[in-house]
Protein backbone atom coordinates (compact mmCIF):
# COMPACT_ATOMS: atom_id res chain seq x y z
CA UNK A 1 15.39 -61.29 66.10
CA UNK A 2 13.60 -61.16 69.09
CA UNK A 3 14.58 -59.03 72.21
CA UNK A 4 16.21 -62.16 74.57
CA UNK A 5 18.98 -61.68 77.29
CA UNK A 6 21.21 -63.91 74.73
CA UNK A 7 20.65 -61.39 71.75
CA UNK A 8 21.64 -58.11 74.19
CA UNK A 9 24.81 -59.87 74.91
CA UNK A 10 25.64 -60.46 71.73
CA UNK A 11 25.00 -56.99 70.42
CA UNK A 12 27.26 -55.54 73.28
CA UNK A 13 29.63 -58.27 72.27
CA UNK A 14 29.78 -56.89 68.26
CA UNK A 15 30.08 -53.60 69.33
CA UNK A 16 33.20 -54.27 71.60
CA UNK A 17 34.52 -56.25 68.88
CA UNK A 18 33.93 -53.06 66.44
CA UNK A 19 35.52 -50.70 68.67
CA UNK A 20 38.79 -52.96 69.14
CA UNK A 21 39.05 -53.48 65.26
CA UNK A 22 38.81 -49.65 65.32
CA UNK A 23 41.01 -49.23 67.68
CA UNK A 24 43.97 -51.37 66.33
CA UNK A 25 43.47 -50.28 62.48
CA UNK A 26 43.82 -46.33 63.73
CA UNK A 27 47.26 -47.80 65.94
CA UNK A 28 48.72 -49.59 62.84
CA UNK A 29 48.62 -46.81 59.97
CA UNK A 30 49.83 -47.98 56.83
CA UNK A 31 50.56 -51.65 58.23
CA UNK A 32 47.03 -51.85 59.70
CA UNK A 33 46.33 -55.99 59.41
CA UNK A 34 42.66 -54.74 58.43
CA UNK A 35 43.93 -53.06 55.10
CA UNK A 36 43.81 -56.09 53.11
CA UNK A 37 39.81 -55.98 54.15
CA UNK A 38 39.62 -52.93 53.11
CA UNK A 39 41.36 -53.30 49.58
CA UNK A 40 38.98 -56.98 48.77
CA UNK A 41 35.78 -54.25 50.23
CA UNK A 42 36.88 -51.71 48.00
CA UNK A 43 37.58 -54.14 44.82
CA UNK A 44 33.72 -55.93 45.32
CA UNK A 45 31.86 -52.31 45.88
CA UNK A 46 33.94 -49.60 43.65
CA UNK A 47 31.87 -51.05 40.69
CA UNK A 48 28.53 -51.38 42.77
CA UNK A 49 29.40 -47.77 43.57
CA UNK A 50 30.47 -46.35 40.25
CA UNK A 51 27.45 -48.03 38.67
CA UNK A 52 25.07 -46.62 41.15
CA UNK A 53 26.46 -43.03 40.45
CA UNK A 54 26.57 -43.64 36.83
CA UNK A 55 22.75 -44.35 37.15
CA UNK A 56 22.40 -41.59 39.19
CA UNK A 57 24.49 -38.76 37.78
CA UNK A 58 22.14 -38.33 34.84
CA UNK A 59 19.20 -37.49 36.77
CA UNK A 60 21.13 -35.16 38.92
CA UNK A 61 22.32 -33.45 36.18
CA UNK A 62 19.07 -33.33 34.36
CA UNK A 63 17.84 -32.02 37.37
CA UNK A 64 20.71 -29.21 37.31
CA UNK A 65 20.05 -28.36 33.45
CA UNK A 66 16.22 -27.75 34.28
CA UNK A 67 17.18 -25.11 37.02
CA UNK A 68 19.57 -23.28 35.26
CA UNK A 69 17.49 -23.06 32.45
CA UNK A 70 15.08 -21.84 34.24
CA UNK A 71 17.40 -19.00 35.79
CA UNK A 72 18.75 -18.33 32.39
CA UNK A 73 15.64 -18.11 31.18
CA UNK A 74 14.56 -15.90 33.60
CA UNK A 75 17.66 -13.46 32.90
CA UNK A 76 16.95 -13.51 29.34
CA UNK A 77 13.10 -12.00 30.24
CA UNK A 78 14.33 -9.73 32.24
CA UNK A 79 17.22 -8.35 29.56
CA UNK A 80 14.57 -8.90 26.92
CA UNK A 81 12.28 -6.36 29.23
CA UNK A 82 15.12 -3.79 29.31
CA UNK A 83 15.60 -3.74 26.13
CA UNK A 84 12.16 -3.04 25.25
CA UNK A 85 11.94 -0.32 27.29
CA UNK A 86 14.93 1.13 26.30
CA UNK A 87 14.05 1.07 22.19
CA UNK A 88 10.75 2.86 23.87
CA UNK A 89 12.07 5.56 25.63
CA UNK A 90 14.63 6.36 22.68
CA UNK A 91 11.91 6.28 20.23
CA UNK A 92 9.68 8.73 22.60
CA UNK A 93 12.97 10.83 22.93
CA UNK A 94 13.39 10.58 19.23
CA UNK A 95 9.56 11.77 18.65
CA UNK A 96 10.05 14.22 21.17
CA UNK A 97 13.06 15.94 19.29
CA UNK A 98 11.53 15.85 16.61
CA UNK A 99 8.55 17.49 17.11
CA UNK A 100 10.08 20.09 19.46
CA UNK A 101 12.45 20.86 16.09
CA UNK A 102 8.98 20.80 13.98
CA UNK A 103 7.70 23.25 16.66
CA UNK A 104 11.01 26.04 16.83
CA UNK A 105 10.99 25.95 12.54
CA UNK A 106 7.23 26.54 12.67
CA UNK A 107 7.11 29.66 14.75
CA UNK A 108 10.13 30.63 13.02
CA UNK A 109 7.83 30.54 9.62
CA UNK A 110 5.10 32.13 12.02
CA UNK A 111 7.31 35.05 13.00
CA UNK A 112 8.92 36.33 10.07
CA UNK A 113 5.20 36.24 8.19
CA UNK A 114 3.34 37.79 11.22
CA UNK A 115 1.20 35.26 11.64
CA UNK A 116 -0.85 34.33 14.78
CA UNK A 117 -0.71 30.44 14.61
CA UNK A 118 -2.86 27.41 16.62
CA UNK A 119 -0.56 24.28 16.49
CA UNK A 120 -1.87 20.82 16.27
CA UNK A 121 -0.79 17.48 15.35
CA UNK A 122 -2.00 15.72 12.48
CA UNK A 123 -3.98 12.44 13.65
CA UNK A 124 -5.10 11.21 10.54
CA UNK A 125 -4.63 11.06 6.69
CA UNK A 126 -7.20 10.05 4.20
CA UNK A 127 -9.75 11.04 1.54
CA UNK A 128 -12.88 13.14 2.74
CA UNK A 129 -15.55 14.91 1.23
CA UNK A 130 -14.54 13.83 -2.18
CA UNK A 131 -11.36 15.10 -1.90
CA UNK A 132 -8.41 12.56 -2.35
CA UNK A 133 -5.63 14.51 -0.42
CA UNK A 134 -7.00 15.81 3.50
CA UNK A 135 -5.63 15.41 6.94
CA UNK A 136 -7.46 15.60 10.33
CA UNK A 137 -5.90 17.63 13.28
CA UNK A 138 -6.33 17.72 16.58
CA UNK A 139 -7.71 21.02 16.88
CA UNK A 140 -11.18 22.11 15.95
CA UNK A 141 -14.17 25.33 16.88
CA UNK A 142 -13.10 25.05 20.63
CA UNK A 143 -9.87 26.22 19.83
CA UNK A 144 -11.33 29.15 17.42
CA UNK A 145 -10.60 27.61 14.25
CA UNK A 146 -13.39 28.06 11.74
CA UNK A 147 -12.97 27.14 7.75
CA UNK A 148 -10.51 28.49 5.20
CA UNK A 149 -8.25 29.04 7.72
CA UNK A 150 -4.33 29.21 6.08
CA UNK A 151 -3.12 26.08 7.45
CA UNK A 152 0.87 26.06 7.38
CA UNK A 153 3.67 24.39 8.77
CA UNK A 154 8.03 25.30 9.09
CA UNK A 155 8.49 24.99 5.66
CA UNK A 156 5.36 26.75 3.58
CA UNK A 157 1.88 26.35 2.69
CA UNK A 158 0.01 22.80 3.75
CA UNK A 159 -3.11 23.77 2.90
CA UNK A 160 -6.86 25.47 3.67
CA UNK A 161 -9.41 23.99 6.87
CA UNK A 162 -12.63 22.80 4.53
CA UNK A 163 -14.55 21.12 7.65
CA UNK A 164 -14.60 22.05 11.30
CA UNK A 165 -15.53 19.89 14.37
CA UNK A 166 -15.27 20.94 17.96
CA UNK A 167 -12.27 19.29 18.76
CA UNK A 168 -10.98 18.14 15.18
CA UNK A 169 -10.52 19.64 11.47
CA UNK A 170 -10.23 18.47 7.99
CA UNK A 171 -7.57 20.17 5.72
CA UNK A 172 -7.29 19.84 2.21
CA UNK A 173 -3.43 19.34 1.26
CA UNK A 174 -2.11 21.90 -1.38
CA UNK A 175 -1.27 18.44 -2.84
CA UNK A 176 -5.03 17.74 -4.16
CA UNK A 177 -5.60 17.66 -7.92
CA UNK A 178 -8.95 20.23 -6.26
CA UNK A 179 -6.31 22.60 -4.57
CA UNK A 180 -5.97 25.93 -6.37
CA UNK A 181 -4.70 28.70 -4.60
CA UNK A 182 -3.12 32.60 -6.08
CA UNK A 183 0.60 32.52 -6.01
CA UNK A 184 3.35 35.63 -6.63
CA UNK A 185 6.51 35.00 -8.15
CA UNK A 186 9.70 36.51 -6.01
CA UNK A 187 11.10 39.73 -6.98
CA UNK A 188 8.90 40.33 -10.09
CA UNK A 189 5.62 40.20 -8.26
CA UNK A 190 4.57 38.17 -11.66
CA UNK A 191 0.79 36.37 -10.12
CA UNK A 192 -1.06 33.15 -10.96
CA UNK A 193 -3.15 30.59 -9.69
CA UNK A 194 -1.52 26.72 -8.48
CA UNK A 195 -3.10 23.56 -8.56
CA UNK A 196 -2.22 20.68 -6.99
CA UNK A 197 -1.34 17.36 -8.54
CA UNK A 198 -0.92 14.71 -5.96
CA UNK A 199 2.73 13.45 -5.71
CA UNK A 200 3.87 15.59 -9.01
CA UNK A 201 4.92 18.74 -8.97
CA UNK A 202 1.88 21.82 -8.76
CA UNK A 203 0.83 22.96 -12.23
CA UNK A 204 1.18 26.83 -11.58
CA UNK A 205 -0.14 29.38 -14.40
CA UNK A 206 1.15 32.69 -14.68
CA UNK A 207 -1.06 35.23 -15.58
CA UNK A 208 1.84 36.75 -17.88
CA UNK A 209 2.55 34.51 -20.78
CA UNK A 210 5.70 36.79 -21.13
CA UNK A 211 7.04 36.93 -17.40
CA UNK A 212 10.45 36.32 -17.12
CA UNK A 213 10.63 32.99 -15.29
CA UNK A 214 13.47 30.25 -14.85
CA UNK A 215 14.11 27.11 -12.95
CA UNK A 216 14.79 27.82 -9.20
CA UNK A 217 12.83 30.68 -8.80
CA UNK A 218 10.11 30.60 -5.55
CA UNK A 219 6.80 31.19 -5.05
CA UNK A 220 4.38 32.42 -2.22
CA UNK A 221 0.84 32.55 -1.69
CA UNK A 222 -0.60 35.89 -3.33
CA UNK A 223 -3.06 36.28 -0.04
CA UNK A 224 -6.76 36.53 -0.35
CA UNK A 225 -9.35 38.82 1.03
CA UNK A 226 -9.25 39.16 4.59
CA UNK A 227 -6.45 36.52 4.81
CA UNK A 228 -9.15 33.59 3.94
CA UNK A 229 -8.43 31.08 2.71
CA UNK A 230 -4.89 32.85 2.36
CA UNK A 231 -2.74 34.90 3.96
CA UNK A 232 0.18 36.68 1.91
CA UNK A 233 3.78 35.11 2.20
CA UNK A 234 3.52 31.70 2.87
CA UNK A 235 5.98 29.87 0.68
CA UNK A 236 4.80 27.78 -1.86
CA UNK A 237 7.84 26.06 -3.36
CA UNK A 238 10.49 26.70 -6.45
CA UNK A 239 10.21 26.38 -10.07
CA UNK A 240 11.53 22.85 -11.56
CA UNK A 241 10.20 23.47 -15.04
CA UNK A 242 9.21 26.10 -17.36
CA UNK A 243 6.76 24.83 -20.33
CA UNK A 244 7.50 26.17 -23.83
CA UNK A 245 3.88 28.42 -24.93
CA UNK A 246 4.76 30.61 -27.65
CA UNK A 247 2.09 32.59 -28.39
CA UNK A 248 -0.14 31.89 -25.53
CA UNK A 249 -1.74 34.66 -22.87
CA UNK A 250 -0.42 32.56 -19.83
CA UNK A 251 3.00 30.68 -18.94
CA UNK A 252 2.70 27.50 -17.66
CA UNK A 253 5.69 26.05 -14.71
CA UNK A 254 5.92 23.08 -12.47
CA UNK A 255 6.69 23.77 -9.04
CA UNK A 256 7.96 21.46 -6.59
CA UNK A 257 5.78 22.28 -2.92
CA UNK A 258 8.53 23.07 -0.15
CA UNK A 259 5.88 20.77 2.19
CA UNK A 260 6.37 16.82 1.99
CA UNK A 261 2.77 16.18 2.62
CA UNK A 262 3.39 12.47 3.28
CA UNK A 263 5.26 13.21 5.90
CA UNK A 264 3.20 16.13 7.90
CA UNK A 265 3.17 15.68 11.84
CA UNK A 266 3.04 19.21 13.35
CA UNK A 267 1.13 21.75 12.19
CA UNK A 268 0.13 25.49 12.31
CA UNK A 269 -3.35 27.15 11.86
CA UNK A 270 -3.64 30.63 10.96
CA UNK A 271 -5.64 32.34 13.20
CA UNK A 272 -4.80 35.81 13.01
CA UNK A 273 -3.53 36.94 9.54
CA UNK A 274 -0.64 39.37 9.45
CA UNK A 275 -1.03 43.31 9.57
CA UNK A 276 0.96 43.55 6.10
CA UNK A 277 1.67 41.63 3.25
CA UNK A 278 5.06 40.31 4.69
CA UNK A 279 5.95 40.01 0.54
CA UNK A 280 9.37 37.29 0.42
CA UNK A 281 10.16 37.89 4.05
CA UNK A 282 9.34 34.34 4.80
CA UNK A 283 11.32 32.89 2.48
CA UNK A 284 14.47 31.16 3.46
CA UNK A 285 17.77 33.14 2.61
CA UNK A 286 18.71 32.60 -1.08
CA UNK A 287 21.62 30.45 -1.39
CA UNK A 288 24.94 33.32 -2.59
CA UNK A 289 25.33 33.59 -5.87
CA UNK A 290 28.33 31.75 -7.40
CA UNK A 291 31.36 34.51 -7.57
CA UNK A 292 32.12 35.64 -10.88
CA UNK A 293 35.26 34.56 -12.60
CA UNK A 294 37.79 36.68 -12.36
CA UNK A 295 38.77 39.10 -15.38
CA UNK A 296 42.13 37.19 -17.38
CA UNK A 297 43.92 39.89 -19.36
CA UNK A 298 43.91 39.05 -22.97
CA UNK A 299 47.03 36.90 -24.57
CA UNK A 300 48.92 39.05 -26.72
CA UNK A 301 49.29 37.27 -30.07
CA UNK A 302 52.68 35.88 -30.39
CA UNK A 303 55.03 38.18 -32.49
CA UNK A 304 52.29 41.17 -31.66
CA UNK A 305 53.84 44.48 -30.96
C-alpha cells in the first residue's frame, strides 16, 4: 500500500476502532459482546496451534535431551575421575603399609641376628646367568654391596648376591635347583647342606644319618667363613618330611623355606655380619607345647578291696 493521505486516515481510523473494541470487551467481563469472537477464534486456531506445538515440541525436546546428556555426561567423567584417583591413592596407601610392615619385620630379623643390613626393593624377577631362580634389586657397588653377600628378608634366608652392578644386583633365590647352602638343625646343632628345588620343598641332607629329626623342627643357615656367602642364624624353614634311609651315612628331609620367593618385594643385604653366631636367636618363638593331660587315678576294679 502506498503512503497516501487516504491510507494514514484509515490506519488512524483501525486503530481507534481497536482501542474502542478494547475498551468495551474490558467494560463487559463475562458478557463482553466480543466473546463469541473470541470462542469461533479460538475453535479455528486451537488446532493450528496445537499442531504447530506438536511439530515443534519434539525438536525442543530433542534439543533438551542433547544438553542434559551432555551435563550428565560430563558428571559421569568427572565421578569416573574421582574414582580413579581414589582406587590410586588406596592402592599407594595399601603399598605403602605394606612395605613399611615388610620394613619393621625385617629389622626385627636384622636385630635379633646382629646383622648390619642395606634394604632394597626387588625390581625384577627372571633367569640370569644360567640360573633359573634370581631377582634384581635396586641396590648395587655404590651402596657397598659386593658378591656373596647374605641376602635376607623378615622371615629368613632369600638368598646369596652372584652379580654386582653400580646401582643394581642379581641374587640367586635359595629356591634354585643350583642353591646349596650349610644349614644347623635347632637344639641339636645336627649340620648339613640344602638345596633348592624351585617351588618344592629344599632337599636338605644331614650329615648324621642317625640325628634325631622329626616333622616341625627348623633350620638356620650354619654361617660360612667370614660371613660370605653366609652369615650364622638366618632361618631357613621347618621340616615337612623325614625320608626313610636305613643304613645310609646321611638323613635325607624336605624343608619347606620360611621365604615365599614369588612374592619378595623388600629386601635386606647383609653388609656387616654379626660379632657372634646368634645360634636360634632369630627364630620366631616356638609355638607352647600342648599341656599334658592331667594324671586320672586308676578305677578300682569293681568288687576290689
Amino acid at each position: 500500500m502506498r503512503d497516501t493521505r487516504e491510507s494514514r486516515l484509515l490506519l488512524i481510523l483501525l486503530v481507534a476502532v481497536a482501542f474502542a473494541l478494547i475498551t468495551v470487551d474490558i467494560k463487559g467481563g463475562e458478557t463482553s459482546p466480543l466473546n463469541g469472537a473470541r470462542r469461533g477464534a479460538a475453535q479455528v486456531l486451537g488446532p493450528v496451534e496445537r499442531g504447530a506445538a506438536g511439530a515443534v515440541d519434539p525438536v525442543a525436546g530433542y534439543i533438551r535431551a542433547i544438553r542434559d546428556a551432555s551435563t550428565h555426561q560430563a558428571r559421569l567423567d568427572q565421578i569416573t575421575r574421582e574414582n580413579t584417583d581414589l582406587r590410586q591413592r588406596l592402592a599407594s596407601s595399601d603399598a605403602a603399609a605394606g612395605r613399611t610392615k615388610q620394613l619393621d619385620s625385617l629389622l626385627r630379623t636384622a636385630g635379633a641376628g646382629g646383622y648390619t643390613v642395606k634394604a632394597a626393593q626387588v625390581i625384577a624377577i627372571g633367569p640370569a646367568q644360567g640360573f633359573s631362580w634370581t631377582i634384581t634389586i635396586d641396590a648395587g657397588s655404590d651402596d657397598g654391596l659386593d658378591r656373596d653377600m647374605t641376602v635376607i628378608d623378615g622371615q629368613g634366608l632369600v638368598g646369596r648376591i652372584t652379580t654386582v652392578a653400580p646401582t643394581t644386583a642379581t641374587v640367586l633365590l635359595a629356591s634354585d635347583p643350583g642353591f646349596t647352602a650349610g644349614v644347623r638343625l635347632e637344639g641339636s646343632g645336627e649340620i648339613g647342606f640344602a638345596a633348592g628345588q624351585g617351588t618344592s620343598p629344599m632337599r636338605i641332607s644331614l650329615l648324621n644319618g642317625r640325628a634325631q629329626v622329626k616333622e616341625g623342627d627348623r633350620l638356620v643357615t650354619f654361617g660360612s667363613q667370614s660371613g660370605r656367602p653366609f652369615v650364622p642364624g638366618v632361618p631357613v624353614g621347618k621340616v615337612v618330611q623325614v625320608e626313610a634311609t636305613p643304613g645310609q651315612l646321611t638323613k635325607t628331609i624336605m624343608v619347606e623355606p620360611y621365604v615365599q620367593f614369588t612374592r619378595l618385594d623388600l629386601v635386606g643385604v647383609v653388609v656387616v655380619p654379626p660379632r657372634t653366631d646368634p645360634r636360634d636367636a632369630v627364630l620366631p618363638a616356638a609355638a607352647a607345647a600342648a599341656a599334658a593331660p592331667a594324671d586320672v587315678p586308676p578305677t578300682k576294679p569293681a568288687g576290689g578291696n
